[in-house]
Every structure is written in structure tokens, then in C-alpha cells.
C-alpha atoms as a PDB file:
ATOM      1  CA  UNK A   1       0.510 -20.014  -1.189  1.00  0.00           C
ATOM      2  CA  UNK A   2       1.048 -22.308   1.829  1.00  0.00           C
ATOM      3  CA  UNK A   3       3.897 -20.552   2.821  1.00  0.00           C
ATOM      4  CA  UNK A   4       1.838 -17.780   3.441  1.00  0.00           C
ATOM      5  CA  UNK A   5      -0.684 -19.830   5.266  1.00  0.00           C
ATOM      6  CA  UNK A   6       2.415 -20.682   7.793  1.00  0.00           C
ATOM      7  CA  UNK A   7       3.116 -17.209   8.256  1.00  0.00           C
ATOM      8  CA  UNK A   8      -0.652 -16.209   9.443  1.00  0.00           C
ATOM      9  CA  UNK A   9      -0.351 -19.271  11.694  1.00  0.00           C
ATOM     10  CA  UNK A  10       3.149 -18.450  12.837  1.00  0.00           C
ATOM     11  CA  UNK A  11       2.245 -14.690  13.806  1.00  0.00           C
ATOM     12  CA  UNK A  12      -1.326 -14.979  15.109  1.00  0.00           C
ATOM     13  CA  UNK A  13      -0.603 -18.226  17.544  1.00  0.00           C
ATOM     14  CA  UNK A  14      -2.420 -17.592  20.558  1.00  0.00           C
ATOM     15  CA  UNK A  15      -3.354 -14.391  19.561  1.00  0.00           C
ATOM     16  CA  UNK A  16      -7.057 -12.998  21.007  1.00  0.00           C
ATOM     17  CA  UNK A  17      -9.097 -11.252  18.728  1.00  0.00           C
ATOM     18  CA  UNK A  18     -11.049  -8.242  20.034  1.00  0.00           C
ATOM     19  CA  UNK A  19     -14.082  -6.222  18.362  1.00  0.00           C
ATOM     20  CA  UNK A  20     -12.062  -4.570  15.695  1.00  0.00           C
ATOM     21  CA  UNK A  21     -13.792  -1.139  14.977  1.00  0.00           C
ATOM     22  CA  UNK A  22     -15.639  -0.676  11.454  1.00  0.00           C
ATOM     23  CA  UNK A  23     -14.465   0.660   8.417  1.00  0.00           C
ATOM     24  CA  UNK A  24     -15.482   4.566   8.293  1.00  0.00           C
ATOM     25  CA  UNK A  25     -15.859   5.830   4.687  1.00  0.00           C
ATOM     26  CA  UNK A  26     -13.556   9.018   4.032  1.00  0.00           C
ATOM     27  CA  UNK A  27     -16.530  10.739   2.279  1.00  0.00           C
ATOM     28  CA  UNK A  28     -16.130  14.802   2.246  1.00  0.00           C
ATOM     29  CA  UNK A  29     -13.212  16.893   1.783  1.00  0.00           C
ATOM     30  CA  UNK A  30     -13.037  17.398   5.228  1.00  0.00           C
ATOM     31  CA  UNK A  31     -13.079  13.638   6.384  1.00  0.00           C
ATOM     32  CA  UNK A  32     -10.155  13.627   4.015  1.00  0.00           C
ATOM     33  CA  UNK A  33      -7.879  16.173   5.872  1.00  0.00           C
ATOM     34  CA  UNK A  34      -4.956  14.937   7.468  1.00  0.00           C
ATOM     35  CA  UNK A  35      -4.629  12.093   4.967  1.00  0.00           C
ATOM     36  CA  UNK A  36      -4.821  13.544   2.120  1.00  0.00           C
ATOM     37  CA  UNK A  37      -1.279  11.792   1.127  1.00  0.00           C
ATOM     38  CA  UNK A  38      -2.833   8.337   0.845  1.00  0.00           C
ATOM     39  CA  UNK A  39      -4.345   7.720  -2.732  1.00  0.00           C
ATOM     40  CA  UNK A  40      -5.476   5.557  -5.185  1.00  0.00           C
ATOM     41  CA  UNK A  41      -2.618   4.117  -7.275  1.00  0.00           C
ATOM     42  CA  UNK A  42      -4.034   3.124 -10.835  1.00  0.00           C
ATOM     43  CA  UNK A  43      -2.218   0.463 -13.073  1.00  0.00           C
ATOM     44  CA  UNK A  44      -3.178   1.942 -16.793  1.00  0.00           C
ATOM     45  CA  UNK A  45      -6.869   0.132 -16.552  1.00  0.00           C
ATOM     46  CA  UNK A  46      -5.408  -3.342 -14.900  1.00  0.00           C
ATOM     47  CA  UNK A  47      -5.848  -2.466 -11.306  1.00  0.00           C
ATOM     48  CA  UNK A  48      -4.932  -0.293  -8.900  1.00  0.00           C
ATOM     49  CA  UNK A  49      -3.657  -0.199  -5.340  1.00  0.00           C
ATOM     50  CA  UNK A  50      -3.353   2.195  -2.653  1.00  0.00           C
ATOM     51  CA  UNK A  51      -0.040   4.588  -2.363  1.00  0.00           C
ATOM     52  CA  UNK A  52       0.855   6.886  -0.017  1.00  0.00           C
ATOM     53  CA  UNK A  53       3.740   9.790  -0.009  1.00  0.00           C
ATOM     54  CA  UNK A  54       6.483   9.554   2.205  1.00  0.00           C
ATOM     55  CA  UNK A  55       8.284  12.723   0.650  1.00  0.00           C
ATOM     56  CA  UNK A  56       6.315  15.050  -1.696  1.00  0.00           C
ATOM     57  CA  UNK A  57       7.788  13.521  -5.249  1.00  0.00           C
ATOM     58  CA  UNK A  58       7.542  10.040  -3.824  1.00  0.00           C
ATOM     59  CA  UNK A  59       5.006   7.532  -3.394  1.00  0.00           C
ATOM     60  CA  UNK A  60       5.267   4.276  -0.947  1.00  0.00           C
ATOM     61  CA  UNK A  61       3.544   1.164  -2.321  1.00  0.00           C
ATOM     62  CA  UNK A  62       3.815  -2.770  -2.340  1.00  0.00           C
ATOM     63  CA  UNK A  63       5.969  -4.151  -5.308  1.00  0.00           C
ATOM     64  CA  UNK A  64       3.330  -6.714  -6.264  1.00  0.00           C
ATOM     65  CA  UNK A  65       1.710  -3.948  -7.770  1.00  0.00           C
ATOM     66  CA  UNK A  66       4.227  -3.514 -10.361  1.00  0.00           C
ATOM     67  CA  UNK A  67       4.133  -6.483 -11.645  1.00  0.00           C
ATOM     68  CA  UNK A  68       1.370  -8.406 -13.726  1.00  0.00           C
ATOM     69  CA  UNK A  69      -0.336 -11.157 -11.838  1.00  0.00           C
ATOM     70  CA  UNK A  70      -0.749 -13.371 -14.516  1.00  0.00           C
ATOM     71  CA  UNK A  71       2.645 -13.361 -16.165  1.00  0.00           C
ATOM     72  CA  UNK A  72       4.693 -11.873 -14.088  1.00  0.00           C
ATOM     73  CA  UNK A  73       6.028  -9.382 -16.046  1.00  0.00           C
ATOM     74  CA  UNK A  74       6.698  -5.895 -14.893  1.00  0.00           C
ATOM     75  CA  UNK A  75       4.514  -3.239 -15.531  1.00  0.00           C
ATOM     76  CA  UNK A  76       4.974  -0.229 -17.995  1.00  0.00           C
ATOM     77  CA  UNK A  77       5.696   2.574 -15.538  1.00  0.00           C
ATOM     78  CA  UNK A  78       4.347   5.069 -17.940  1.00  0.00           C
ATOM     79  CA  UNK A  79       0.716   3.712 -17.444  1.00  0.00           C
ATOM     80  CA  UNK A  80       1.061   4.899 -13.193  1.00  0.00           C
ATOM     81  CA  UNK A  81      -0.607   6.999 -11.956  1.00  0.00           C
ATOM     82  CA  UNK A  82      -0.952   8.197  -8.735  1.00  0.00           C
ATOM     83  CA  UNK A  83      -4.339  10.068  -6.836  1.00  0.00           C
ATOM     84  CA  UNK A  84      -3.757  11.495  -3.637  1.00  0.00           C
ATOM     85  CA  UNK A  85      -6.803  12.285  -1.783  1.00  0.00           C
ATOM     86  CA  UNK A  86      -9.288  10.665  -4.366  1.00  0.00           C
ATOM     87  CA  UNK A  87     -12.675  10.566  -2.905  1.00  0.00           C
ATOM     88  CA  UNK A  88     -16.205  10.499  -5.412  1.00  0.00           C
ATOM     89  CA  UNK A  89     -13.712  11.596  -8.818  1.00  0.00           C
ATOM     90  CA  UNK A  90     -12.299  14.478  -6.506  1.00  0.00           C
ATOM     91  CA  UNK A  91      -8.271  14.353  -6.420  1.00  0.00           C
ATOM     92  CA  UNK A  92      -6.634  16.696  -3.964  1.00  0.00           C
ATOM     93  CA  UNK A  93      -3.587  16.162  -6.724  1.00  0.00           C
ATOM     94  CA  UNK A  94      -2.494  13.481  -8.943  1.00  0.00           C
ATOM     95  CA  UNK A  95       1.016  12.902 -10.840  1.00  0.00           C
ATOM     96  CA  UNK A  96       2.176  10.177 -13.822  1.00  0.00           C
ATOM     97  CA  UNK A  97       5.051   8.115 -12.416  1.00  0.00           C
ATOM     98  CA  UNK A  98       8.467   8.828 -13.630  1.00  0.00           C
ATOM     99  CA  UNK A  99      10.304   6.203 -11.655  1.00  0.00           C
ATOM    100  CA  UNK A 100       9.647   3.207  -9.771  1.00  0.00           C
ATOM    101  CA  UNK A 101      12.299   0.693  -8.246  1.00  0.00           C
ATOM    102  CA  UNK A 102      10.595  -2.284  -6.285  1.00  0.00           C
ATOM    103  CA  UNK A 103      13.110  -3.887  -3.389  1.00  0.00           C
ATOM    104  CA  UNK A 104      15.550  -6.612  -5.118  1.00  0.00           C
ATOM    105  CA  UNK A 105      14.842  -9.399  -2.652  1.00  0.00           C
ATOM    106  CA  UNK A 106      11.188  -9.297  -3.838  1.00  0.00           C
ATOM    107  CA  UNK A 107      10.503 -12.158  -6.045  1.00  0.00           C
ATOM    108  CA  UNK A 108       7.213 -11.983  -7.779  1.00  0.00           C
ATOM    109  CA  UNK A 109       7.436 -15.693  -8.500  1.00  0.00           C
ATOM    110  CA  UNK A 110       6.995 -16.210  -4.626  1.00  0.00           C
ATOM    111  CA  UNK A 111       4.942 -13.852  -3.303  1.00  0.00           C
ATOM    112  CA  UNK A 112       3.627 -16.084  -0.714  1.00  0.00           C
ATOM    113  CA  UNK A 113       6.867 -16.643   0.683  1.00  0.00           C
ATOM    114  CA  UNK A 114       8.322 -14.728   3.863  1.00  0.00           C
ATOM    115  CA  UNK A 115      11.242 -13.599   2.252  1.00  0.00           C
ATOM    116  CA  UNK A 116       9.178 -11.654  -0.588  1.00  0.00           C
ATOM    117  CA  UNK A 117       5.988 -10.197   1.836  1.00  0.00           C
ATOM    118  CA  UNK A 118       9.120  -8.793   4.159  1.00  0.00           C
ATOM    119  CA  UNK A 119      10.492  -7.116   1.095  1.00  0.00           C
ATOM    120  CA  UNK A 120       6.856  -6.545  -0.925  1.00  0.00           C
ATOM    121  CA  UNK A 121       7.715  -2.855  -0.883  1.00  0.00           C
ATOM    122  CA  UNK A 122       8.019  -0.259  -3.864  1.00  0.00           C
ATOM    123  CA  UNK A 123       8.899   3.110  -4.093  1.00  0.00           C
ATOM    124  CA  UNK A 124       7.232   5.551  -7.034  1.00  0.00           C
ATOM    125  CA  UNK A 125       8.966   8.903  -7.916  1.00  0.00           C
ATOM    126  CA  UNK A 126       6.081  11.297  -9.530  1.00  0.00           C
ATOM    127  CA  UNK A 127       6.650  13.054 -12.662  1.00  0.00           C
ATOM    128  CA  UNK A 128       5.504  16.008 -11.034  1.00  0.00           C
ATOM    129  CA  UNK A 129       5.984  16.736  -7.170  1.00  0.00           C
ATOM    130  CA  UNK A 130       2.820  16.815  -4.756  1.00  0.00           C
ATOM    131  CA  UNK A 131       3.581  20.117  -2.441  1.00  0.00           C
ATOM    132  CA  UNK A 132       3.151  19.466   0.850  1.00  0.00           C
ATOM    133  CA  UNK A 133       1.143  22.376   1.758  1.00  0.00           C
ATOM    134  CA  UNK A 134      -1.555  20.410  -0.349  1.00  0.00           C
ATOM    135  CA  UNK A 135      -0.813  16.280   0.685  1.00  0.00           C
ATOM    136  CA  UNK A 136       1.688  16.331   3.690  1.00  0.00           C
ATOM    137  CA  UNK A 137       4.102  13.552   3.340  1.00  0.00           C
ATOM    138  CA  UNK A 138       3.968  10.697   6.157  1.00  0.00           C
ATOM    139  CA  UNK A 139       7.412  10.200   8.140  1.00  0.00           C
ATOM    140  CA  UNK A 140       8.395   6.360   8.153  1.00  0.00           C
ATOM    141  CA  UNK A 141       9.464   4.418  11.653  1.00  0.00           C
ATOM    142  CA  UNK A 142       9.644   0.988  13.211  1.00  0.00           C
ATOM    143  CA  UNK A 143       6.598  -0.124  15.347  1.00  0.00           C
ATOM    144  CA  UNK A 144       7.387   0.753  19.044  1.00  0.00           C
ATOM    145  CA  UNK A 145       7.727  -2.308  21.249  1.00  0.00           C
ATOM    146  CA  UNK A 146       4.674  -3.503  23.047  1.00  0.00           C
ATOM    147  CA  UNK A 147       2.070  -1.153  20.792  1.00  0.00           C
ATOM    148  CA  UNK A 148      -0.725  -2.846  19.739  1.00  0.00           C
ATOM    149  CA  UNK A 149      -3.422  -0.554  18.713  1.00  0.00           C
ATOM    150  CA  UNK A 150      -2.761   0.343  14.485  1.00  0.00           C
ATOM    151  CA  UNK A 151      -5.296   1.955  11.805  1.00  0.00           C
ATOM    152  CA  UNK A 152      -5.169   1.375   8.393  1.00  0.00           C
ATOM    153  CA  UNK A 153      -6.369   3.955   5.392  1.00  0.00           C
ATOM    154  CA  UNK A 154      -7.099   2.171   2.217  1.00  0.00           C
ATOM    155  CA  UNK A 155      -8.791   1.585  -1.041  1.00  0.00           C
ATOM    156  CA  UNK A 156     -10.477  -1.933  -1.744  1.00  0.00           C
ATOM    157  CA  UNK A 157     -12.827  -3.531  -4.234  1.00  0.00           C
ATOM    158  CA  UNK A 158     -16.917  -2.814  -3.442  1.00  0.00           C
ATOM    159  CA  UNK A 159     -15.186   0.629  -1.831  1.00  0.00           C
ATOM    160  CA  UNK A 160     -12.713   1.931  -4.447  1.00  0.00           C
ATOM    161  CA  UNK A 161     -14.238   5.592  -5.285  1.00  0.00           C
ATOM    162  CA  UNK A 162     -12.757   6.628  -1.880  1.00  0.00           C
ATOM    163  CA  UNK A 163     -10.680   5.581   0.902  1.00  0.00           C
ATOM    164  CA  UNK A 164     -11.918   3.857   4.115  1.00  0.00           C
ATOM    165  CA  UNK A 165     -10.411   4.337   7.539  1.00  0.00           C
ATOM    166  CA  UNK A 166      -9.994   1.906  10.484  1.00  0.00           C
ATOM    167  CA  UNK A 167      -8.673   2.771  13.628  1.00  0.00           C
ATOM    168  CA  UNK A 168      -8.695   0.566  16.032  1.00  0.00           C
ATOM    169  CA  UNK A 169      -7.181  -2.640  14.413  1.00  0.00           C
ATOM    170  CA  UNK A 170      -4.917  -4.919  16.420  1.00  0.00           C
ATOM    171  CA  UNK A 171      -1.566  -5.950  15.911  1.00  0.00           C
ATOM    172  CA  UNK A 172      -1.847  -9.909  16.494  1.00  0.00           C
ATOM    173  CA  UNK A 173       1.271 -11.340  15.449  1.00  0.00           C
ATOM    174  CA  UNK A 174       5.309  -9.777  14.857  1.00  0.00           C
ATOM    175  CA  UNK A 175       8.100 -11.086  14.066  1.00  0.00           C
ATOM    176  CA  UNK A 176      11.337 -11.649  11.678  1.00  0.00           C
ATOM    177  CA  UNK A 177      10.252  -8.661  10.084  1.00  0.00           C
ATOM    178  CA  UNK A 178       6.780  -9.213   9.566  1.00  0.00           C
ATOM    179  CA  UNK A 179       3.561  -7.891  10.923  1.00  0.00           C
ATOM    180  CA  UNK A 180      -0.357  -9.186  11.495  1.00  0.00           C
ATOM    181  CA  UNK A 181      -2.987  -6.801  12.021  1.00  0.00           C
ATOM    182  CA  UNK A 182      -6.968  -7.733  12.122  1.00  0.00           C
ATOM    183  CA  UNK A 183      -7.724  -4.907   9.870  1.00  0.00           C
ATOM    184  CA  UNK A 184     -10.741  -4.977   7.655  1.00  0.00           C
ATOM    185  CA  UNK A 185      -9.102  -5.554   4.445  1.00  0.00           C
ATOM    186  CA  UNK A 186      -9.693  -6.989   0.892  1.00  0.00           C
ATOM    187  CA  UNK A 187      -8.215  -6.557  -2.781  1.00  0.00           C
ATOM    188  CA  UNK A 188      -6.951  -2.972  -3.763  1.00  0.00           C
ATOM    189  CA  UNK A 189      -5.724  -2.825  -0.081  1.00  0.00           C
ATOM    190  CA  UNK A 190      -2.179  -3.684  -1.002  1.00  0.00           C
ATOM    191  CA  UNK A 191      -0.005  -1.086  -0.410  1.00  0.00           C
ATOM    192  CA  UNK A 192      -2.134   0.655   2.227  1.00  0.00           C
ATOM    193  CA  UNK A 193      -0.258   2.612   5.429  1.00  0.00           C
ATOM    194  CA  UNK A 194      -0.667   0.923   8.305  1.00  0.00           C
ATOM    195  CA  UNK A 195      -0.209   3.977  11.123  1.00  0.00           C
ATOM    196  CA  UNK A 196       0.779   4.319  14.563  1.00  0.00           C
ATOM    197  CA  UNK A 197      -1.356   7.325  16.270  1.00  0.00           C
ATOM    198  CA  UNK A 198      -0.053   7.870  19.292  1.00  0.00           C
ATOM    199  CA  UNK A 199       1.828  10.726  19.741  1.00  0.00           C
ATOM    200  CA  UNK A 200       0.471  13.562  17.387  1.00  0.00           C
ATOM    201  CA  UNK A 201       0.709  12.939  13.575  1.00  0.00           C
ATOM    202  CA  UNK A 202       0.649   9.190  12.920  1.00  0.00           C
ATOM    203  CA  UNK A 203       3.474   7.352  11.754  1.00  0.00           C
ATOM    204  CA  UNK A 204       3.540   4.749   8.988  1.00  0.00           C
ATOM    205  CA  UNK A 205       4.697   1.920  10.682  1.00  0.00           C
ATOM    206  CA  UNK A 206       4.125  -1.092   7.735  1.00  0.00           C
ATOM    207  CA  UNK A 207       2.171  -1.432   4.584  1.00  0.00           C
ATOM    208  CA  UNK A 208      -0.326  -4.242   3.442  1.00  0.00           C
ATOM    209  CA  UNK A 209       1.091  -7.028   1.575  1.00  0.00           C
ATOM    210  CA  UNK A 210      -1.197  -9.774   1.818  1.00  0.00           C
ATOM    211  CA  UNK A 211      -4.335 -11.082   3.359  1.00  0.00           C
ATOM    212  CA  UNK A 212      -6.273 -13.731   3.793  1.00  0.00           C
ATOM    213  CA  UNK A 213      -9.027 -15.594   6.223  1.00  0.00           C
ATOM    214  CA  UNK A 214      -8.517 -17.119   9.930  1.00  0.00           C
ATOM    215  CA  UNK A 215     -11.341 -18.409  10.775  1.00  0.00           C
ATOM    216  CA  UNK A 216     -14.063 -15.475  10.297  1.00  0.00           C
ATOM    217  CA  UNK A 217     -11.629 -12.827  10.559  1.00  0.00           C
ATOM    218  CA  UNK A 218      -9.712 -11.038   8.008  1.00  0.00           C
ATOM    219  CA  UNK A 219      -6.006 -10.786   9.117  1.00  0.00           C
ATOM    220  CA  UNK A 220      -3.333  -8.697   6.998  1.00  0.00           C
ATOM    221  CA  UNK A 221       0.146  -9.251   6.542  1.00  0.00           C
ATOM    222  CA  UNK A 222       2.960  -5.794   6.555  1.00  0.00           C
ATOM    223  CA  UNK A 223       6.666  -5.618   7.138  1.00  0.00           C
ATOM    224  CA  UNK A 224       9.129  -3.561   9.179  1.00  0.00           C
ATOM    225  CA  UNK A 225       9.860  -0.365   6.321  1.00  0.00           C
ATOM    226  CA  UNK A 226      13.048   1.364   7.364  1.00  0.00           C
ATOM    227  CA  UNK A 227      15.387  -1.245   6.545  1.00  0.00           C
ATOM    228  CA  UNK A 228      13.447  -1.570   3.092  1.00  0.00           C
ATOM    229  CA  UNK A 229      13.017   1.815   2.040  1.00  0.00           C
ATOM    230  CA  UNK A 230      16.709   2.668   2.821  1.00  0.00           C
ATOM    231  CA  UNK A 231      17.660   0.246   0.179  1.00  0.00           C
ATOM    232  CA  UNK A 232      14.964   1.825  -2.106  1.00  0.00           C
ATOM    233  CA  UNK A 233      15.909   5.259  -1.815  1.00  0.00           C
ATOM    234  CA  UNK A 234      19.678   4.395  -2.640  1.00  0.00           C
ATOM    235  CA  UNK A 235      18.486   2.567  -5.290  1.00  0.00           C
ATOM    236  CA  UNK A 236      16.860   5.437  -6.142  1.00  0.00           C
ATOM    237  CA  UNK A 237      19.581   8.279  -5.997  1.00  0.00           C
ATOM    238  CA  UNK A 238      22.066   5.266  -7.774  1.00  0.00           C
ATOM    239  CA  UNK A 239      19.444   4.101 -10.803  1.00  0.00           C
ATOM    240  CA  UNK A 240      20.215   0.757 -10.007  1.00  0.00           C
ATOM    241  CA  UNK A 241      17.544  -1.626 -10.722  1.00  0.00           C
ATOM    242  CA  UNK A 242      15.285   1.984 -11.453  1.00  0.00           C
ATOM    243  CA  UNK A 243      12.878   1.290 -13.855  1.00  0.00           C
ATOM    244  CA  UNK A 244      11.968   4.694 -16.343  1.00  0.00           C
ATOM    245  CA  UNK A 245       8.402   5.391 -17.651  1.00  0.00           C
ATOM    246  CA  UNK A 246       8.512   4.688 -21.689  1.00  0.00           C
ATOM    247  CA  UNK A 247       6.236   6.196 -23.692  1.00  0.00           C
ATOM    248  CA  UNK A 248       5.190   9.382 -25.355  1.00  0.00           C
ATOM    249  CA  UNK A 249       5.509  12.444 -22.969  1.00  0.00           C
ATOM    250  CA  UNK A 250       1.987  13.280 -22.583  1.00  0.00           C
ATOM    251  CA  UNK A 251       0.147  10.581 -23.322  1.00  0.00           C
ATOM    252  CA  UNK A 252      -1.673   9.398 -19.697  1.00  0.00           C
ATOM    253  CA  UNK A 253      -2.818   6.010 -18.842  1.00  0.00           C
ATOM    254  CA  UNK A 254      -7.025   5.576 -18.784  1.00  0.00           C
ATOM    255  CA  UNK A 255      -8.508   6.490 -16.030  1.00  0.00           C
ATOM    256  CA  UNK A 256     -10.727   4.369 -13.748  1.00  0.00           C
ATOM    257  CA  UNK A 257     -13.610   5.979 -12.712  1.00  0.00           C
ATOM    258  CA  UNK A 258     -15.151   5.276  -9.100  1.00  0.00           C
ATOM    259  CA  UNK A 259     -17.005   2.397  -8.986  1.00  0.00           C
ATOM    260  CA  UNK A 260     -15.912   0.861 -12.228  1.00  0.00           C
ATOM    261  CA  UNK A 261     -14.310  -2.328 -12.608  1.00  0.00           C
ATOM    262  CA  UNK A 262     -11.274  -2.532 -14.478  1.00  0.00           C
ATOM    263  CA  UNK A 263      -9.841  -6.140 -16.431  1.00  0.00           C
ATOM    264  CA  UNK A 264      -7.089  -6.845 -13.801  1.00  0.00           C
ATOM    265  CA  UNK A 265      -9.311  -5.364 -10.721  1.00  0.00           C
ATOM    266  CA  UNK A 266      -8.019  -4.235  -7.527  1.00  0.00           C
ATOM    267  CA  UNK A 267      -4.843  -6.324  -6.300  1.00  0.00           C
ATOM    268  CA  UNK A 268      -4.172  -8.420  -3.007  1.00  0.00           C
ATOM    269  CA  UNK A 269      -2.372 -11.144  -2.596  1.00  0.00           C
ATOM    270  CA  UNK A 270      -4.328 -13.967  -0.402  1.00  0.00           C
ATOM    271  CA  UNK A 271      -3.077 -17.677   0.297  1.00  0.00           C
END
């Protein structure tokens, strides 16, 4: 992982850390509203992540997820499934995964390196669609020049039975693609939405990819998405590279229920 160590030096030289604001627990149905499109995505009973929906029938991600950390094989689509809104064993909706491509230039031999955490992004397309009268779908766009102030809504291990919120992080480091934020983050954050509030409904302006320690501060590595999920969603409408849930239709993947630990755990990639 030292390549990933380079990166966190690379992005946060210089950089001044400020009082980053704690982690509020999304506990009710009302502290939910408004992101009730961010959920808990659960890997059969490996692991999970956090997803979010960028269009009703699909689900934004980080490809590391889809892929088994000790072998790197690919994981069985047919054992995805996706919780929007989870908080206490309350979904707001959840969907089985029909599709999933993860972006070609991610190599899940090198996860460390730049190249893969640029392009550490996956797209999920549900078996059944999530209306957006009930989860509202996030709209995707590049990080404005200059902003600094980012929040981050995500699932993690010690607080998986419902998402956490942070707004107030700091952007600390971007470039070639890449993006540092001093969010509060630790495993099961991968694939969280990084958003940009300003300006009425946020934005998701990155997802998490990787983590690690500077010092006694957590920093958090996302990329630039439009470029990447342009590729994804032609991959997408094409079926190149698409990889199809197998299985028996009807048979679901075991559930993990809040709190419990599962054999793979929550996932984030750290140097």
C-alpha cells in the first residue's frame, strides 16, 4: 500500500486541519429524510458497504466492493443487496442487484495505486427500481473550484445499524483526479457520497475509496465521478464488461442484522 501512502502525502502537503464536526447518528425516520437514497450495501454475509442511487434503478458504489479481498475474485452479484434508508432494521426500500459493471481501469490487484482509487467506482442496477417519490436519486457533478467545505453520509463498523452524517469535513488535498477530505471515516465507509451542500439539494461530488491515518487524523481518499460514471453507464446500456446476477430467481442473499458482525466485515481499503 505505499502507493497509497504517497497519495495522502501528495494531496494533504501543507494542508491545515481544522475542528472537523462530529459524526451525528441518522437515528429516526425523520433524521433520515432527505437521504433516504444512501444505504447499506450488503455482500451475501461477507461485508457490506455503503451505496447510494444516482437514478432510481441504480446504485453508485466503490468497485472494491465487488470483489473478494482475499482472493480477488469477483463477487456473485446475486448475493447484493441493496438498503436504502436502513436505520435500527427499518429500510425505506431495498432491491437484489441485477447488474453490476465496476470501471475497467480498476485493478483489484492494486488498489493502493492512483490509477485504481481514481477509477474505484461501481455502478449496481437493482432488480427492482426504488421510486423516487420514496428515495430521491442524487444528481452527480465535479467539485466546484475553490470549495472546501464537504459532508459525508455513511455506514462503518461499531456504527453499521444506521448511517452517520458529517457535515462539515474539509477538503485537504485535490488533484489528478483525486480527492482528500478529513472526514470521520472507517471500514464499511467505502462507497459513501461525499456531498457538496451549497446551493439547495446537495450534490455528490466523490465517493470514499480509501482511508487511512495522518498523524491523529483520519483522512479519506474519493475521485472526480463524471468522467467515471459516463464510462459506467455506457458500459451499462452496451453489456460490456456487465456482470449478471446467477442464481435461482428468488432465492436472496442472508441478511445482516444491525449490529452483527459478518465473516468478511465491513470493507475499506487503508495503506
Amino acid at each position: 500500500m505505499r502507493a497509497l501512502v504517497i497519495v495522502f502525502a501528495i494531496l494533504s502537503a501543507g494542508a491545515a486541519f481544522a475542528e472537523t464536526a462530529p459524526l451525528k447518528r441518522l437515528t429516526l425516520r425523520q433524521d433520515v429524510l432527505g437521504f433516504e437514497a444512501v444505504g447499506r450495501l450488503e455482500i451475501g454475509d461477507k461485508g457490506y458497504c455503503t451505496g447510494v442511487l444516482i437514478a432510481p434503478d441504480l446504485v453508485l458504489t466503490a468497485a472494491h466492493c465487488l470483489f473478494d479481498r482475499r482472493t480477488g475474485a469477483a463477487e456473485d452479484v446475486g448475493l447484493i443487496d441493496f438498503r436504502a434508508g436502513l436505520h435500527d432494521g427499518t429500510t425505506i426500500a431495498e432491491s437484489s442487484v441485477a447488474r453490476a459493471v465496476t470501471h475497467p481501469a480498476y485493478d483489484p490487484g492494486h488498489e493502493g495505486d492512483i490509477s485504481s482509487i481514481r477509477h474505484d467506482v461501481a455502478l449496481l442496477e437493482l432488480a427492482a427500481p426504488i421510486p423516487a417519490a420514496t428515495a430521491a436519486p442524487f444528481a452527480v457533478r465535479r467539485l466546484r473550484p475553490g470549495a472546501r467545505a464537504v459532508s459525508v453520509v455513511s455506514f462503518a463498523r461499531g456504527r453499521d445499524a444506521a448511517p452517520s452524517w458529517q457535515d462539515g469535513c474539509e477538503v485537504i488535498g485535490r488533484q489528478q483526479g483525486l480527492l482528500a477530505v478529513d472526514c470521520d471515516l472507517s471500514f464499511g465507509s467505502s462507497g459513501a457520497p461525499v456531498f457538496d451542500r451549497t446551493g439547495g439539494r446537495p450534490n455528490i461530488v466523490a465517493i470514499i475509496s480509501s482511508g487511512g491515518m495522518m498523524g491523529d487524523r483520519t483522512v479519506a481518499l474519493g475521485m472526480d465521478l463524471p468522467g467515471p460514471i459516463a464510462d459506467l453507464q455506457e458500459a451499462l446500456r452496451t453489456g460490456r464488461d456487465v456482470r449478471v446476477a446467477s442464481g435461482t430467481p428468488g432465492v436472496r442473499a442472508r441478511r445482516i442484522a444491525p449490529g452483527t458482525k459478518s465473516s468478511g466485515g465491513a470493507r475499506f481499503v487503508r495503506p
